[in-house]
C-alpha atoms as a PDB file:
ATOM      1  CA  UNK A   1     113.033 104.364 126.273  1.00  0.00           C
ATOM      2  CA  UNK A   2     115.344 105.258 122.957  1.00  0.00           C
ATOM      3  CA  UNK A   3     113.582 107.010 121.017  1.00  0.00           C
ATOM      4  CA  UNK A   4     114.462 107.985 116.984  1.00  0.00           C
ATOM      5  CA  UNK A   5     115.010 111.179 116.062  1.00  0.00           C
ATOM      6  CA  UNK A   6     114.155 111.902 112.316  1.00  0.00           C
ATOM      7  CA  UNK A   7     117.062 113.547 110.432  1.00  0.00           C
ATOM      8  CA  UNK A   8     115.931 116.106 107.999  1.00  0.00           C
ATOM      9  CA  UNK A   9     117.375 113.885 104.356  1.00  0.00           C
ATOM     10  CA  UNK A  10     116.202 116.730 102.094  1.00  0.00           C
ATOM     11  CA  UNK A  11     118.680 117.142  99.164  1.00  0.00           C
ATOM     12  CA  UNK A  12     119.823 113.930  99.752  1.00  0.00           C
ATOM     13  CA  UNK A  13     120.307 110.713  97.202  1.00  0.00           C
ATOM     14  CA  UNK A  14     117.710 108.893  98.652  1.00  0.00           C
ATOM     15  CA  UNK A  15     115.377 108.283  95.586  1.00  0.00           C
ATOM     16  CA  UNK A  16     113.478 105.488  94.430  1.00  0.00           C
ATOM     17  CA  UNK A  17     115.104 102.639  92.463  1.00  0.00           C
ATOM     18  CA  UNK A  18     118.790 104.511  93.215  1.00  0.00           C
ATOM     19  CA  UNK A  19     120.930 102.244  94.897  1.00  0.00           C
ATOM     20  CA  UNK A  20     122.672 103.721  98.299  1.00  0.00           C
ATOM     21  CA  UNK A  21     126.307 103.760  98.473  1.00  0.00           C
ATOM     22  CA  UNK A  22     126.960 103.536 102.188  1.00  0.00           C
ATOM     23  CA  UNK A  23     126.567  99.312 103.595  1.00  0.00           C
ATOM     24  CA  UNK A  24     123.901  98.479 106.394  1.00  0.00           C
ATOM     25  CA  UNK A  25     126.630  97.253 109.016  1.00  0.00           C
ATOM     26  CA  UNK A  26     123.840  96.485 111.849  1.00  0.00           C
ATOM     27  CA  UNK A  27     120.897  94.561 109.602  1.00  0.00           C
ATOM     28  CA  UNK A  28     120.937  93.119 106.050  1.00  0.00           C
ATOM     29  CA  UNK A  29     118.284  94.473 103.390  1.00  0.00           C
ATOM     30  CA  UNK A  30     116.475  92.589 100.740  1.00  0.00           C
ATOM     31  CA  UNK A  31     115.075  94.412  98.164  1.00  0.00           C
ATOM     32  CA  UNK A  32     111.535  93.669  96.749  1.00  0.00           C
ATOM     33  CA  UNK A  33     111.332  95.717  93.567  1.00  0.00           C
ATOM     34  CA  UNK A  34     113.204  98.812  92.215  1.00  0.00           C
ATOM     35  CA  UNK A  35     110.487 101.007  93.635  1.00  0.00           C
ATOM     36  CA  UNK A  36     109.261 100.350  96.861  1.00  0.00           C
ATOM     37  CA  UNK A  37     109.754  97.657  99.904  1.00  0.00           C
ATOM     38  CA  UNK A  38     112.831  95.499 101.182  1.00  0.00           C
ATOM     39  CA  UNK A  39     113.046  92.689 103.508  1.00  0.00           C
ATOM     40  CA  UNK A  40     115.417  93.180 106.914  1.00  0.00           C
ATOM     41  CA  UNK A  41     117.194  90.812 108.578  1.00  0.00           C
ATOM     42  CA  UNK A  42     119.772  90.226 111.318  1.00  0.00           C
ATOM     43  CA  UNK A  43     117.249  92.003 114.029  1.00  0.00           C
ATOM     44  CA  UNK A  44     115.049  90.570 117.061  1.00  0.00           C
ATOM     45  CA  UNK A  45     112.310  93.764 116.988  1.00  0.00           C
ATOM     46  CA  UNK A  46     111.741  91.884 120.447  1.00  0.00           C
ATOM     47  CA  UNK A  47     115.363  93.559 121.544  1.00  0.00           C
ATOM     48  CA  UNK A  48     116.766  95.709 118.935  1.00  0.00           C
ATOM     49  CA  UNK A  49     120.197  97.371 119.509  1.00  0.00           C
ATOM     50  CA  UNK A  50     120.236 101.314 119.133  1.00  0.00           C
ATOM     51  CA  UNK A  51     122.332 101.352 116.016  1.00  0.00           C
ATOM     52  CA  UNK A  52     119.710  98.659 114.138  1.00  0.00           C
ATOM     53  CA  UNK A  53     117.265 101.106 115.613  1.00  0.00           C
ATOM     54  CA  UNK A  54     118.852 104.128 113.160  1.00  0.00           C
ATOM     55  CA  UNK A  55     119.592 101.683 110.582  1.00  0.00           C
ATOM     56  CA  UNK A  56     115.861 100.603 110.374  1.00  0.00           C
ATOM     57  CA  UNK A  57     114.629 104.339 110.340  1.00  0.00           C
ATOM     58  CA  UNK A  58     116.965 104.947 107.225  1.00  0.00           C
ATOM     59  CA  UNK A  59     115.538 101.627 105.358  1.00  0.00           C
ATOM     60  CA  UNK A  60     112.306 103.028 106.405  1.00  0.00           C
ATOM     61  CA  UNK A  61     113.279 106.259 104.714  1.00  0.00           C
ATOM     62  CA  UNK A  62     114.709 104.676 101.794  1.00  0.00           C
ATOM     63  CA  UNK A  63     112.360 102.178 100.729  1.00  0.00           C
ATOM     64  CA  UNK A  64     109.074 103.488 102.650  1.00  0.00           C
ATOM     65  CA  UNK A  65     107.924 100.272 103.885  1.00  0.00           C
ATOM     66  CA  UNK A  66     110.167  97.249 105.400  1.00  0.00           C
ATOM     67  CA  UNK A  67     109.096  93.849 106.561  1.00  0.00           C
ATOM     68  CA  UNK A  68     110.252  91.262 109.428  1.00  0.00           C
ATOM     69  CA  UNK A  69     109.924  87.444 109.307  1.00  0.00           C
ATOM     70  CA  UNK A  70     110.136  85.703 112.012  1.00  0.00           C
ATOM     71  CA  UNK A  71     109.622  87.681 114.797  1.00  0.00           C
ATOM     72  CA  UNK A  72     108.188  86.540 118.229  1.00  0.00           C
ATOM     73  CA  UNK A  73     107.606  89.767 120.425  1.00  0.00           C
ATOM     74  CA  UNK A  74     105.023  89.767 123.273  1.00  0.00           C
ATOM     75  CA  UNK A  75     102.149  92.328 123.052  1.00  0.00           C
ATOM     76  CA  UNK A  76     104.386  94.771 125.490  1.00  0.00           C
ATOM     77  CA  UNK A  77     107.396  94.964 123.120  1.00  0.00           C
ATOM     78  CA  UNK A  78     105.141  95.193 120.185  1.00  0.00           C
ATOM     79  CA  UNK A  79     104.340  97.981 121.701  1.00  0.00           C
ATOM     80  CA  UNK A  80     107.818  99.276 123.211  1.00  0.00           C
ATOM     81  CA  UNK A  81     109.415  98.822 119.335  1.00  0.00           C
ATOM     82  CA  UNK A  82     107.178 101.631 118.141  1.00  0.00           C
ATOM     83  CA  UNK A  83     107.621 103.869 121.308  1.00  0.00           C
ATOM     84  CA  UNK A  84     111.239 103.927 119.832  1.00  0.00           C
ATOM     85  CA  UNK A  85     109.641 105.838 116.792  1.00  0.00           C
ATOM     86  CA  UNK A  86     107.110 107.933 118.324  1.00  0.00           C
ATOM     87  CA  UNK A  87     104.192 108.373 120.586  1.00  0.00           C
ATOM     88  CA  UNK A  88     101.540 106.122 119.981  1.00  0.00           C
ATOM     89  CA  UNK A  89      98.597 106.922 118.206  1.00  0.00           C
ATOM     90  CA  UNK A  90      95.241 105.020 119.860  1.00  0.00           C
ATOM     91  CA  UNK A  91      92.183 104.430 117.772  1.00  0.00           C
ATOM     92  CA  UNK A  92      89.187 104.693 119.692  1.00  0.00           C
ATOM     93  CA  UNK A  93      87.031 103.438 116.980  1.00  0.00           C
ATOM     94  CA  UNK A  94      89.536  99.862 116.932  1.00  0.00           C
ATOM     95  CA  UNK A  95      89.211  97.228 119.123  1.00  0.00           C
ATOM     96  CA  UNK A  96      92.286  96.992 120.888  1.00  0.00           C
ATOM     97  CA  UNK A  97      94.186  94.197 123.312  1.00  0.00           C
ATOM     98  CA  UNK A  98      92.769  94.128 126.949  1.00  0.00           C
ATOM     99  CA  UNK A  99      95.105  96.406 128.672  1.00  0.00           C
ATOM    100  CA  UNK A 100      96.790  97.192 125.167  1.00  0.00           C
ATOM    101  CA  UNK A 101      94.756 100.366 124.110  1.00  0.00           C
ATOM    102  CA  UNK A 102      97.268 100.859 121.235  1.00  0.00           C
ATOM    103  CA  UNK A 103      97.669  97.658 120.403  1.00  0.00           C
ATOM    104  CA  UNK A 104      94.874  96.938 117.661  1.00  0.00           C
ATOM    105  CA  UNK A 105      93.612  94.189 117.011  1.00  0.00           C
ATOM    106  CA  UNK A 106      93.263  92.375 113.008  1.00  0.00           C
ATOM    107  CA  UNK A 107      91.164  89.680 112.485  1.00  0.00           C
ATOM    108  CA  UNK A 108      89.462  88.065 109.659  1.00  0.00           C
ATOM    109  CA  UNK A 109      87.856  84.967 109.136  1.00  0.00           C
ATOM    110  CA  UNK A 110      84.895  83.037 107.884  1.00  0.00           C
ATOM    111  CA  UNK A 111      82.877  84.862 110.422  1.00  0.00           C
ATOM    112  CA  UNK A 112      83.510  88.149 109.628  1.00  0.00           C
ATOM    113  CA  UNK A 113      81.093  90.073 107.718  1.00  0.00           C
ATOM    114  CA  UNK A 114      84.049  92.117 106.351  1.00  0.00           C
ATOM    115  CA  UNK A 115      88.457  92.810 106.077  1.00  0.00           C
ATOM    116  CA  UNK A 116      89.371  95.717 107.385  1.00  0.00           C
ATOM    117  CA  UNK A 117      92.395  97.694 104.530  1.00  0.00           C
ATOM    118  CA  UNK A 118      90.255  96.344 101.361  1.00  0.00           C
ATOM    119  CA  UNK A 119      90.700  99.601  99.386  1.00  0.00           C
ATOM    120  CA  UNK A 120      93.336 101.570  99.494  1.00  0.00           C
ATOM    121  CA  UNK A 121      94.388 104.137 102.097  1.00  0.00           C
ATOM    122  CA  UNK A 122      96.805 105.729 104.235  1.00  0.00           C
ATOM    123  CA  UNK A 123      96.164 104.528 108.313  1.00  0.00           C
ATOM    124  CA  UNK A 124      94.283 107.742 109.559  1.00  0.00           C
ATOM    125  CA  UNK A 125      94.544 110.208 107.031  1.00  0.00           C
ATOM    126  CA  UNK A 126      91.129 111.821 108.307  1.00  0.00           C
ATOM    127  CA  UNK A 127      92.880 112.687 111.221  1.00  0.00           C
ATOM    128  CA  UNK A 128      94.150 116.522 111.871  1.00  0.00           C
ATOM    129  CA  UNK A 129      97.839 114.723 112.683  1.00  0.00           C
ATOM    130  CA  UNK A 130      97.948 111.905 110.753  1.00  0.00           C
ATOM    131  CA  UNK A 131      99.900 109.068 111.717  1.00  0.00           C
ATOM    132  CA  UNK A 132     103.554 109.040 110.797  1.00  0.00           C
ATOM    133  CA  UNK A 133     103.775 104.944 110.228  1.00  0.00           C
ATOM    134  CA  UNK A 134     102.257 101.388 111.482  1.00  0.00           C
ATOM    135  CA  UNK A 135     103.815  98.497 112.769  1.00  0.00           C
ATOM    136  CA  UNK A 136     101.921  95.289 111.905  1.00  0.00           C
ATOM    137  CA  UNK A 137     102.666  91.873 113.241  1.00  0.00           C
ATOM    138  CA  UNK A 138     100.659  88.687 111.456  1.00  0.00           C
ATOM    139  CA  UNK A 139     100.641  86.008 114.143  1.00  0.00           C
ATOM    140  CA  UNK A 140      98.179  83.842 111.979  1.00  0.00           C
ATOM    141  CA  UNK A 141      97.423  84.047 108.428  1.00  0.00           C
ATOM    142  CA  UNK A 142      96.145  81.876 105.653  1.00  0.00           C
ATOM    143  CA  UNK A 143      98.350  79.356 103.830  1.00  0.00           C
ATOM    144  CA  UNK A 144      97.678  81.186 100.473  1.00  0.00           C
ATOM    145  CA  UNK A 145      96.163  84.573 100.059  1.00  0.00           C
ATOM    146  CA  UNK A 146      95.991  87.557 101.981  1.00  0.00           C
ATOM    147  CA  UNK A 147      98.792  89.500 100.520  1.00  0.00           C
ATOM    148  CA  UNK A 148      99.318  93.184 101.528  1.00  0.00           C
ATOM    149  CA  UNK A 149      99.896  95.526  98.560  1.00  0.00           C
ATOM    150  CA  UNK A 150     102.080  98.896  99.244  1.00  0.00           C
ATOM    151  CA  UNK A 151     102.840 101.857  96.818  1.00  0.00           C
ATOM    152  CA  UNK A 152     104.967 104.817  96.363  1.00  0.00           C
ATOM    153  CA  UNK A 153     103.094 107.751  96.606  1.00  0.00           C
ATOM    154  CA  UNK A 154     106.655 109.722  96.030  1.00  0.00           C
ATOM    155  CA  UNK A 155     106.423 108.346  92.561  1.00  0.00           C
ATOM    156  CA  UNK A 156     102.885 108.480  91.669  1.00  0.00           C
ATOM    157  CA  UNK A 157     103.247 111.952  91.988  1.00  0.00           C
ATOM    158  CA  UNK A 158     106.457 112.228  90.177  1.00  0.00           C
ATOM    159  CA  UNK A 159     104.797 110.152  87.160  1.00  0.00           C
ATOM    160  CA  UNK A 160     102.471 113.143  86.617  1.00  0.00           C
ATOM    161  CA  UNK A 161     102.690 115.753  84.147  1.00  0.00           C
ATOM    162  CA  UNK A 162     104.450 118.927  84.571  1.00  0.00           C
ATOM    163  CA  UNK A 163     100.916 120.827  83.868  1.00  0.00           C
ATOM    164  CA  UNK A 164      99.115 118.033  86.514  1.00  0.00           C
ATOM    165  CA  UNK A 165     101.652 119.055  89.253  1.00  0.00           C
ATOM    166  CA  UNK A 166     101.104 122.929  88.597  1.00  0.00           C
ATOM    167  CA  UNK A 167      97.315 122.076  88.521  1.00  0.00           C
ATOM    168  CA  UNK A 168      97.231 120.488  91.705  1.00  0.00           C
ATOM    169  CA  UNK A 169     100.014 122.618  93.568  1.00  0.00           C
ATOM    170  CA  UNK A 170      97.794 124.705  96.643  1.00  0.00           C
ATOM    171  CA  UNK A 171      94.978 122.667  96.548  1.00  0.00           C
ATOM    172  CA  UNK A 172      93.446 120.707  99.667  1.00  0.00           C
ATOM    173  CA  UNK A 173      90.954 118.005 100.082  1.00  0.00           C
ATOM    174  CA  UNK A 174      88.818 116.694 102.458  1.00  0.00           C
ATOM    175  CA  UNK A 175      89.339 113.515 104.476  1.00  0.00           C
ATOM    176  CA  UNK A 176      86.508 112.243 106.291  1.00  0.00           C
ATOM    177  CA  UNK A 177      86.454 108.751 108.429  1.00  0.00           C
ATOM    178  CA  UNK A 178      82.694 108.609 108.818  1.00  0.00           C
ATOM    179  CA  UNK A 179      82.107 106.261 106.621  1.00  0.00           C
ATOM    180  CA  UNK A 180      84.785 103.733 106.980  1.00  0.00           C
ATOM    181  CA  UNK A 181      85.047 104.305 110.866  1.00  0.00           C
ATOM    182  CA  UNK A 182      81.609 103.478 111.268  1.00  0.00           C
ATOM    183  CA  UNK A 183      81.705 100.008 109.684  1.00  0.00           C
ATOM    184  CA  UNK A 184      84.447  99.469 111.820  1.00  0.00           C
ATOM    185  CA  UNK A 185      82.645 100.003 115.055  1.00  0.00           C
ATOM    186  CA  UNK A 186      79.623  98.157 113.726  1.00  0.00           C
ATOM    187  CA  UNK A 187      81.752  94.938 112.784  1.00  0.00           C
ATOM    188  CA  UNK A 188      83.054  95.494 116.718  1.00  0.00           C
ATOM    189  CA  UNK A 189      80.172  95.657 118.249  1.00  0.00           C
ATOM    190  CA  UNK A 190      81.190  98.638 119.981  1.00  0.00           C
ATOM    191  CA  UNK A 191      79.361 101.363 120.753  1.00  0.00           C
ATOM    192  CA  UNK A 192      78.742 104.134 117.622  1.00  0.00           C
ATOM    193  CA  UNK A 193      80.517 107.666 118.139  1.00  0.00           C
ATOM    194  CA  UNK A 194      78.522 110.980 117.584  1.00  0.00           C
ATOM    195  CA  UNK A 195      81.454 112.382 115.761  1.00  0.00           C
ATOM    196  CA  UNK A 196      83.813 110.935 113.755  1.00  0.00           C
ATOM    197  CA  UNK A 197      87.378 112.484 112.204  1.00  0.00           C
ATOM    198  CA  UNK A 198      87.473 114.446 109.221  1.00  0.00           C
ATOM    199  CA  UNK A 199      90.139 117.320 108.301  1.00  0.00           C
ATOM    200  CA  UNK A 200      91.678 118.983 105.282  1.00  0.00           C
ATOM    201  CA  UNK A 201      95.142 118.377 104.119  1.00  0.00           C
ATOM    202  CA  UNK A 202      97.088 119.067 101.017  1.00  0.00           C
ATOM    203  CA  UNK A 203      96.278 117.264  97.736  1.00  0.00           C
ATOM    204  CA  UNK A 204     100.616 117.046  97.828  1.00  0.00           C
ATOM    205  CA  UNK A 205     102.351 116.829 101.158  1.00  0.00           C
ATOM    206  CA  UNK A 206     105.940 117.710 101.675  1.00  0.00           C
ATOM    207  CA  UNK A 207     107.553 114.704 103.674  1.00  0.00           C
ATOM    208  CA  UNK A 208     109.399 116.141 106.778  1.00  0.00           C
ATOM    209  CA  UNK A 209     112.006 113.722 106.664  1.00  0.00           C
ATOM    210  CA  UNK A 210     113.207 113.577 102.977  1.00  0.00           C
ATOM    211  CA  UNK A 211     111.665 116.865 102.118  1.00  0.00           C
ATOM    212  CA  UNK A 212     110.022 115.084  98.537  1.00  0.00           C
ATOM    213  CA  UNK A 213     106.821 115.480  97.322  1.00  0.00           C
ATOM    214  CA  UNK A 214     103.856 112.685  97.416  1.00  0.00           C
ATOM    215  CA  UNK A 215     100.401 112.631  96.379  1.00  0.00           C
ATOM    216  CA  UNK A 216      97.986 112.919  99.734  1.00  0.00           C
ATOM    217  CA  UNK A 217      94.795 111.220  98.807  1.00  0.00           C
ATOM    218  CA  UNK A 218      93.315 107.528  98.680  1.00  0.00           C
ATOM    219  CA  UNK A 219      89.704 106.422  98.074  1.00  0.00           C
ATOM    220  CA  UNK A 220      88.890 105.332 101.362  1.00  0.00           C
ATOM    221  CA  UNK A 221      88.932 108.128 103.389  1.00  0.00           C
ATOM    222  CA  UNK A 222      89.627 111.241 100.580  1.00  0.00           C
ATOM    223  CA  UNK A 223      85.801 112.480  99.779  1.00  0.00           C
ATOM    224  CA  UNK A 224      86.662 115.791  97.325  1.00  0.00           C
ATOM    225  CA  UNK A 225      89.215 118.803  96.206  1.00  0.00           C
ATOM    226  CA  UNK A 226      88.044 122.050  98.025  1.00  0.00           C
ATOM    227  CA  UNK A 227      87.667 124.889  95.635  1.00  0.00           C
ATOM    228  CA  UNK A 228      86.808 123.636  92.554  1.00  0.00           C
ATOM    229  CA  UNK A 229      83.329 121.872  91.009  1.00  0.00           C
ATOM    230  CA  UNK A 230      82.267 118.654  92.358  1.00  0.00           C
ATOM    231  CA  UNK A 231      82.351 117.106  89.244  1.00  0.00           C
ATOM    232  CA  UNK A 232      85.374 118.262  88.386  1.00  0.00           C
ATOM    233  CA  UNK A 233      86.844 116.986  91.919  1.00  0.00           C
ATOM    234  CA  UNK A 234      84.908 113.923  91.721  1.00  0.00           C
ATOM    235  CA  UNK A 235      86.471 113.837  88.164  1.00  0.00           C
ATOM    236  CA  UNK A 236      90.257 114.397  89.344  1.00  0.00           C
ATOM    237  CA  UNK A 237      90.190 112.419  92.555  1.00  0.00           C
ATOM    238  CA  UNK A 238      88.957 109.104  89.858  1.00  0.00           C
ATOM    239  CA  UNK A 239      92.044 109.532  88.135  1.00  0.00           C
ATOM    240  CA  UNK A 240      94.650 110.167  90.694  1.00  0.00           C
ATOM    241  CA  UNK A 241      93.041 107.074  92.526  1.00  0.00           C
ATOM    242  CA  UNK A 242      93.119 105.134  89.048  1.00  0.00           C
ATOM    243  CA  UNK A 243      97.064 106.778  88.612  1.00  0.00           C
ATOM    244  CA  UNK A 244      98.295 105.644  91.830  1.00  0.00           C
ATOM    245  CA  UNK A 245      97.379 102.081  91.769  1.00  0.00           C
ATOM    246  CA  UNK A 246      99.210 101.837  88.713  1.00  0.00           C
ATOM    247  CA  UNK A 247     101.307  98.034  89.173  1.00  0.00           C
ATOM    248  CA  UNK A 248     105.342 100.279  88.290  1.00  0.00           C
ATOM    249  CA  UNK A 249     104.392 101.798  91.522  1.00  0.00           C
ATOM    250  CA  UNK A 250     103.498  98.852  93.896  1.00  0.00           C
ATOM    251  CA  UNK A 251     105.240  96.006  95.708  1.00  0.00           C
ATOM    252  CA  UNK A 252     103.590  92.852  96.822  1.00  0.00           C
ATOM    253  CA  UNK A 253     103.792  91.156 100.606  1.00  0.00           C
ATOM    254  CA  UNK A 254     103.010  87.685 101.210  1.00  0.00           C
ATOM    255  CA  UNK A 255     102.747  87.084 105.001  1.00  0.00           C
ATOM    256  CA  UNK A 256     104.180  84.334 106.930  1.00  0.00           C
ATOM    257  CA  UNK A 257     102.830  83.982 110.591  1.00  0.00           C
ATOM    258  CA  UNK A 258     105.299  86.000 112.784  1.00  0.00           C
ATOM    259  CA  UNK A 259     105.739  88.583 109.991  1.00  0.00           C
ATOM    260  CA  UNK A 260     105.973  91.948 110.375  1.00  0.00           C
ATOM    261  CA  UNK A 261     105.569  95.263 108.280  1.00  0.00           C
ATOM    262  CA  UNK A 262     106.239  98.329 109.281  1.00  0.00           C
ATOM    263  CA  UNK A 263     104.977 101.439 106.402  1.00  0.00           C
ATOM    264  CA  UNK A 264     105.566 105.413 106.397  1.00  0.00           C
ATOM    265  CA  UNK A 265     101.853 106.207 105.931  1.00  0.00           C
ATOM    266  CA  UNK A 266     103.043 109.981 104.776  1.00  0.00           C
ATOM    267  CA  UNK A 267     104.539 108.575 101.414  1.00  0.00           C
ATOM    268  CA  UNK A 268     102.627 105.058 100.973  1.00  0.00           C
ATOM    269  CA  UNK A 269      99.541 103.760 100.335  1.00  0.00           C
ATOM    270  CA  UNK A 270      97.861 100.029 101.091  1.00  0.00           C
ATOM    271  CA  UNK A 271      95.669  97.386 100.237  1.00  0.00           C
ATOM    272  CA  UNK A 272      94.733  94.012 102.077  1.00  0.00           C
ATOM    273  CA  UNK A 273      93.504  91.129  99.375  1.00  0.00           C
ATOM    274  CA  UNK A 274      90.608  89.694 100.684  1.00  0.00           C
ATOM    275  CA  UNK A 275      90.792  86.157  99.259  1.00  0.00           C
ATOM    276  CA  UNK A 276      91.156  83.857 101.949  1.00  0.00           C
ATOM    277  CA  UNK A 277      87.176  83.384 103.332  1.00  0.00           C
ATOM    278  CA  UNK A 278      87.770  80.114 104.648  1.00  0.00           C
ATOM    279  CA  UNK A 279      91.094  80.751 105.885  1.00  0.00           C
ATOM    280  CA  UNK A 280      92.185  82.974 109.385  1.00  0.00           C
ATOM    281  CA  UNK A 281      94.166  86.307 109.783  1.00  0.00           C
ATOM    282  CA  UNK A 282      95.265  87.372 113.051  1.00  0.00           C
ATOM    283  CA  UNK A 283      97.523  89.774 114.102  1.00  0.00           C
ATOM    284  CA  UNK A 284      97.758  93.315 115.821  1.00  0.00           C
ATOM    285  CA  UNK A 285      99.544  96.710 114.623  1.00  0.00           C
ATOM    286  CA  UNK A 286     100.747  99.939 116.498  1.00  0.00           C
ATOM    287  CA  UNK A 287      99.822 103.171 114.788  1.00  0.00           C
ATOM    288  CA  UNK A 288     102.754 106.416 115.389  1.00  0.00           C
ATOM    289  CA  UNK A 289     101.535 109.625 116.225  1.00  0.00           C
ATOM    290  CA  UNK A 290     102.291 112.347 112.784  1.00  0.00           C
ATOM    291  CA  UNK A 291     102.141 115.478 112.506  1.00  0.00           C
ATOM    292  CA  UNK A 292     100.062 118.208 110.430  1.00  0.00           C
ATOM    293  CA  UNK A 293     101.030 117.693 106.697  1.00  0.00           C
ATOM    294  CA  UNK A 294     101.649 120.320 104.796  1.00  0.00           C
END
């Protein structure tokens, strides 16, 4: 299986709302805003050539989350396109596909009690090595609603203050998935866990691949700054959650059944709209295996 090796793009021109000189030869890009999120083309994910393969990883790197239409892969290369990226990263408090364990399964309708993705959040970030990025493929979705929100966590945290970033340089918070894990498994019906993930990372993480800083935390699974009051980190964490939803730094994605986003969960945050109770959302995503951020 070809498998992508990430290029270390520190010092490089790769910033937000800076056009890129070199052409895409192997796939066509479609920008959504300035900021964050393009459209590819030209590409069957079912059978992608090894040079779309590279070109994908650097729209990936460039715009932090891409997005398919039209795209008919079977469950096996769902899960083969994301082997190209990385190991896969199985959820074991997810229902999955029968003999799919990293294959999740999404599904909302007018029988379920709840969406999963309704706040915002980075996929796993309670986990020691969170994961690197998620592949999600809509197969059925809602004629209106249901739109995915993304945003730049690059340029939330370049938005800050000078004294902000000096502030919040060295400090680490805690990301527990108790909470939001357990409703998971209850809405399953599967069977509760004793234990559930939790781990400390850095309030700003240093991507691996670009080498730029982003802001670390989201308000589903971030529960407070180590080493300082709990006011004052309940205090902080409500405005950096407040700051990073902020509409400059977001794009917008409205599915179409057979779409497909794929999102660097290092740099990115989403949100799924919940506004579609009479309406059905089906699809299934692949999660990639990360590493320690630091």
């Amino acid at each position: 299986m070809h498998q992508i090796t990430e290029p270390s793009l520190a010092g490089s021109p790769y910033k937000h709302a800076v056009p890129v000189e070199e052409p895409y030869r192997h796939i066509t890009i479609d920008k959504l805003t300035p900021i964050i999120g393009a459209e590819i083309g030209g590409v069957d994910l079912a059978q992608p050539a090894p040079e779309q393969l590279q070109e994908i990883h650097r729209a990936l790197a460039e715009n932090l989350v891409v997005f398919f239409r039209d795209q008919h892969m079977t469950k096996q290369q769902h899960t083969d396109f994301g082997r190209h990226f990385g190991e896969l990263h199985l959820l074991p408090a997810a229902p999955s596909e029968p003999g799919h364990p990293a294959l999740l399964i999404v599904r909302a309708d007018r029988e379920t009690p709840r969406t999963n993705g309704e706040s915002w959040h980075s996929d796993g970030s309670c986990d020691p090595e969170p994961p690197m990025g998620s592949i999600l493929c809509i197969h059925e979705c809602p004629p209106v609603g249901g739109d995915t929100l993304f945003v730049n966590m690059y340029a939330a945290y370049e938005a800050l203050s000078e004294r902000m970033k000096t502030y919040l340089d060295g400090l680490t918070a805690l990301h527990d998935g108790e909470q939001h894990c357990r409703g998971i498994v209850a809405f399953a019906g599967m069977q509760d866990r004793i234990c559930y993930p939790r781990a400390v990372h850095p309030v700003v993480r240093t991507h691996p691949v670009t080498g730029r800083k982003a802001l670390f935390v989201n308000e589903t699974f971030t529960r407070r700054i180590l080493d300082i009051p709990a006011d004052e980190s309940a205090g902080l964490l409500a405005y950096l959650f407040q700051h990073s939803a902020h509409p400059m730094f977001q794009c917008r994605f409205r599915w179409k059944p057979n779409s497909v986003a794929f999102w660097d969960n290092r740099c990115t945050l989403h949100r799924a709209i919940s506004d579609y109770w009479l309406g059905r959302r089906y699809g299934n995503r692949v999660t990639i295996m990360g590493d320690r951020p630091y």
